[in-house]
N, C-alpha and C. Protein backbone atom coordinates (compact mmCIF):
# COMPACT_ATOMS: atom_id res chain seq x y z
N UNK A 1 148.06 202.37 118.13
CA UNK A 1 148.58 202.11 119.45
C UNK A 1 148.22 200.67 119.86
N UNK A 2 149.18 199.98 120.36
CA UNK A 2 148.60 198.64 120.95
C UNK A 2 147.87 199.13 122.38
N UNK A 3 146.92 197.71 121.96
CA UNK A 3 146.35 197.64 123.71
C UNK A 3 147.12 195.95 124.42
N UNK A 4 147.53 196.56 125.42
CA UNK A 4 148.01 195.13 126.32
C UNK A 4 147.43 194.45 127.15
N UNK A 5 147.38 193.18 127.00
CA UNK A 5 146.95 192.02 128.47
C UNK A 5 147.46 192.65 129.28
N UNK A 6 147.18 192.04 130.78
CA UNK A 6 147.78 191.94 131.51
C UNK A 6 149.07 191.30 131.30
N UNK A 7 148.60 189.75 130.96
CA UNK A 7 150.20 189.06 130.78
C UNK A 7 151.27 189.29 129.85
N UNK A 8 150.54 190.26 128.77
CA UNK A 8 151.66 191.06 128.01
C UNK A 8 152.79 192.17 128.89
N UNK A 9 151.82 192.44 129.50
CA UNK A 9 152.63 193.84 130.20
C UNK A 9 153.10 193.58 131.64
N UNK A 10 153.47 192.05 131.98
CA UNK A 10 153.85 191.69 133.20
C UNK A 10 155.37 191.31 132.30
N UNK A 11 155.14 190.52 130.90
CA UNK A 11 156.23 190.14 130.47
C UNK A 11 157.34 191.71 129.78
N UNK A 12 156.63 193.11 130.00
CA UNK A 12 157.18 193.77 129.41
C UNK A 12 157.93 195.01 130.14
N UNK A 13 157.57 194.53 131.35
CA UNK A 13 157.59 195.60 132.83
C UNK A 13 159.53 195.90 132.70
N UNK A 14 160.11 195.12 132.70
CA UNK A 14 161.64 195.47 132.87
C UNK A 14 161.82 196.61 132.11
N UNK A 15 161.38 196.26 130.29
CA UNK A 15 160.92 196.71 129.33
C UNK A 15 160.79 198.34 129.53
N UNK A 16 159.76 198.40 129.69
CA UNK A 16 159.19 199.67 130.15
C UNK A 16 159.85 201.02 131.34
N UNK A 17 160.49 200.16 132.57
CA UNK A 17 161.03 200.75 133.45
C UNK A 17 162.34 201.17 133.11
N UNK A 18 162.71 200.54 132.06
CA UNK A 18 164.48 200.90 131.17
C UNK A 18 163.85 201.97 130.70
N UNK A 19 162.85 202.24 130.57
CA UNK A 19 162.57 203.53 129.08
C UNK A 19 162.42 202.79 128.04
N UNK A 20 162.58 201.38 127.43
CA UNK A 20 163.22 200.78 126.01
C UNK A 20 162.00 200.40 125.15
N UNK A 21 160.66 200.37 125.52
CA UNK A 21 160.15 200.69 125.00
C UNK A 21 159.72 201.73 123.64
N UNK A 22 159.55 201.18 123.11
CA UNK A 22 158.80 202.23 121.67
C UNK A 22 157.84 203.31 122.02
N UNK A 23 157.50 204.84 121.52
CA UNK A 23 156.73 205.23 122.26
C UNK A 23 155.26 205.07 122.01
N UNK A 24 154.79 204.28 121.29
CA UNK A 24 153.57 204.22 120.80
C UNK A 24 153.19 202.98 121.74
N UNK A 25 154.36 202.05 122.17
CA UNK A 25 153.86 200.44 122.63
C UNK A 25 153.98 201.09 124.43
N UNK A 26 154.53 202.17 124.40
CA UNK A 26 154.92 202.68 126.13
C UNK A 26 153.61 203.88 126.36
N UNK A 27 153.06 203.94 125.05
CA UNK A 27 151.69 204.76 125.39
C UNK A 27 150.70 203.61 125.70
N UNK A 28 150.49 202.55 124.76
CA UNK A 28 149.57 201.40 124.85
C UNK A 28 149.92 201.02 127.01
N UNK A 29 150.86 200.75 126.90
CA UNK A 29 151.13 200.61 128.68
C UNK A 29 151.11 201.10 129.72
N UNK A 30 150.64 202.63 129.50
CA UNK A 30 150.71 203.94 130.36
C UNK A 30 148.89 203.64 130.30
N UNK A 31 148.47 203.59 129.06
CA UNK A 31 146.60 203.31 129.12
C UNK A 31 146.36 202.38 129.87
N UNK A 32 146.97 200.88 129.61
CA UNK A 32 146.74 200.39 130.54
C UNK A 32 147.02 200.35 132.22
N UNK A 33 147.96 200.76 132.22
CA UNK A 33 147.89 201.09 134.01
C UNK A 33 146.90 202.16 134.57
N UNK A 34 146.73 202.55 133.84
CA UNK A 34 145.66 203.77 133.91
C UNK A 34 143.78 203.11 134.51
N UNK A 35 143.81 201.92 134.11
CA UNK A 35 142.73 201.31 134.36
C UNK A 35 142.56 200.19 135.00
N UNK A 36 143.75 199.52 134.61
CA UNK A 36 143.91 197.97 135.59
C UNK A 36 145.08 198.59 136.85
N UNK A 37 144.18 198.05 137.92
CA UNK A 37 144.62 198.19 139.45
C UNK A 37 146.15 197.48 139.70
N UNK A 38 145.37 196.05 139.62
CA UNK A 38 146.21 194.97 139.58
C UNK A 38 147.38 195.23 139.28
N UNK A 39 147.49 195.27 137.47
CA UNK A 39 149.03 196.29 136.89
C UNK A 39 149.47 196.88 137.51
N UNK A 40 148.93 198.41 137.63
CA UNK A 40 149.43 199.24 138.23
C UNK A 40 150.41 198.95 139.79
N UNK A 41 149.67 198.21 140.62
CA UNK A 41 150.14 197.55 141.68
C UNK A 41 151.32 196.73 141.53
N UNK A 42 151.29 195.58 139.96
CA UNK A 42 152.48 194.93 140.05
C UNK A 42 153.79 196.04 139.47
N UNK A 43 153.52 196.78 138.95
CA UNK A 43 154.78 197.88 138.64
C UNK A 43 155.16 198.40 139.83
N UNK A 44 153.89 198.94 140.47
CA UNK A 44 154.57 199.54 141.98
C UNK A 44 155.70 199.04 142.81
N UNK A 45 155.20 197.71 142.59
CA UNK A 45 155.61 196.70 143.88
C UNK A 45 157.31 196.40 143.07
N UNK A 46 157.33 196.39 142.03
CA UNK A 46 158.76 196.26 140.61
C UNK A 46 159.49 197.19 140.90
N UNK A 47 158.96 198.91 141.06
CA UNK A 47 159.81 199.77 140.87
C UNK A 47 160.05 200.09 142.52
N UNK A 48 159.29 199.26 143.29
CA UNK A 48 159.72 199.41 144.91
C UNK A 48 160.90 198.70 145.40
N UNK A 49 160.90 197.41 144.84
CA UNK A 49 162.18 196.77 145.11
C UNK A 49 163.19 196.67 143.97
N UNK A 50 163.12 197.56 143.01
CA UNK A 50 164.45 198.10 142.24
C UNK A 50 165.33 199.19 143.15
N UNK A 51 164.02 199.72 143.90
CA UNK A 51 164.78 201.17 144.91
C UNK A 51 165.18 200.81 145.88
N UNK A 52 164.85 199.84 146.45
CA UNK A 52 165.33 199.10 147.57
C UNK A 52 166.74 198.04 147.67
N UNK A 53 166.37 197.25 146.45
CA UNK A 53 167.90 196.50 146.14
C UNK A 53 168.98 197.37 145.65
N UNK A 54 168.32 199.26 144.68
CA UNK A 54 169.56 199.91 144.34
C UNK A 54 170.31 200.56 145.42
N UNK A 55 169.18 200.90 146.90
CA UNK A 55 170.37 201.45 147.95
C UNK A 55 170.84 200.15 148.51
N UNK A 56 171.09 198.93 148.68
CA UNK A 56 171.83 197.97 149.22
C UNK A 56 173.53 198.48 149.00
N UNK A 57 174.30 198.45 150.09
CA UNK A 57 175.53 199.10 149.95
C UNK A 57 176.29 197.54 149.26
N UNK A 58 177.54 197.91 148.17
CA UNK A 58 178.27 197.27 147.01
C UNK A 58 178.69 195.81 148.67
N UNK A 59 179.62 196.53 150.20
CA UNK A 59 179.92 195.25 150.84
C UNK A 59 179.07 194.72 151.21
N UNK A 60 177.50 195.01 151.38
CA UNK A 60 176.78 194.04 151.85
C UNK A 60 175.52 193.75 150.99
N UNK A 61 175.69 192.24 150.49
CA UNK A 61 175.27 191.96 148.67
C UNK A 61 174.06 191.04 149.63
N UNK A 62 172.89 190.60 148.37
CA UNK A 62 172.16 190.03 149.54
C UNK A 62 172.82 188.52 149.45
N UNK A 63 172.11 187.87 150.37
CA UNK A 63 172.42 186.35 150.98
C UNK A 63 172.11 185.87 149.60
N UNK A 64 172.62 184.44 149.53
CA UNK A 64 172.13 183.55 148.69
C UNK A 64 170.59 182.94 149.01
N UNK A 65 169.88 182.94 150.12
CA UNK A 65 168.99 182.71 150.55
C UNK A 65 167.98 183.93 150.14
N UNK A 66 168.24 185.02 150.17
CA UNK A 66 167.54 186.76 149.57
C UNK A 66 166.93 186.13 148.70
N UNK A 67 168.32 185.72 147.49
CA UNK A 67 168.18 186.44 146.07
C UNK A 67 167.03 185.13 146.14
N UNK A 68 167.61 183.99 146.24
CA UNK A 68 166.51 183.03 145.82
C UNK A 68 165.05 183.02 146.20
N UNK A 69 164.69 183.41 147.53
CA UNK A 69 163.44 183.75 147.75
C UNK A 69 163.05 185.51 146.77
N UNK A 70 163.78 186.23 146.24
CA UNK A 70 163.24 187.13 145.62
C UNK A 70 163.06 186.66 143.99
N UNK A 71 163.71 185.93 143.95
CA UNK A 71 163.89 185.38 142.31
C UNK A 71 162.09 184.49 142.38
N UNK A 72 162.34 183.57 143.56
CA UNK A 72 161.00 182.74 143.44
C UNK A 72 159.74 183.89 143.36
N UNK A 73 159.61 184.93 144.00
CA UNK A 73 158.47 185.72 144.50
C UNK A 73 158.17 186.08 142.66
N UNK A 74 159.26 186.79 142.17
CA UNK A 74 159.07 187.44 140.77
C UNK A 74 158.71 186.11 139.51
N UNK A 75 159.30 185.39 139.71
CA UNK A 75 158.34 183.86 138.82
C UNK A 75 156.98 183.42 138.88
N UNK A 76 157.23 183.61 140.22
CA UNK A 76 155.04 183.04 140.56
C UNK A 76 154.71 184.50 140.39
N UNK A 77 154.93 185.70 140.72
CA UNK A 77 154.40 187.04 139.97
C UNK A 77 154.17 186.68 138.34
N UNK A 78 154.86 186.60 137.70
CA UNK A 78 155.06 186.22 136.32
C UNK A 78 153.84 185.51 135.93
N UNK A 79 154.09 184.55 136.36
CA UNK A 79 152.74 183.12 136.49
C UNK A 79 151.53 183.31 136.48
N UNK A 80 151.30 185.00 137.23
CA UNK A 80 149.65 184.90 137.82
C UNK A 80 149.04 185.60 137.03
């Protein structure tokens, strides 16, 4: 089983929330959230605004001003 960084499993989070993960490398990532806070918290906060941008209704898309302040927030996430 792998064990993951943190910064492995920040770069693997999309990864993981598809299901597309392998199940041996999606067990290594389930251990780790299991112990690091932090992680656990940045998935939370991932699979909170996947649920949030998926009820946005199809006529009202966000601003160009949204996406870019949400795009910036998830880069410096990335970063840290």
């Amino acid at each position: 089983m792998k064990r993951f960084s943190c910064g492995e499993l920040v770069e693997l989070v999309t990864a993981y929330l598809d299901e597309a993960l392998p199940a041996a490398e999606r067990k290594g990532f389930d251990d780790h959230l299991s112990c690091c806070s932090s992680c656990s918290d940045h998935v939370a906060r991932y699979r909170a605004t996947i649920d949030v941008l998926g009820d946005l209704p199809p006529e009202k898309p966000l601003s160009p001003a949204t996406r870019d302040h949400l795009l910036t927030a998830f880069r410096r996430s990335r970063r840290a």
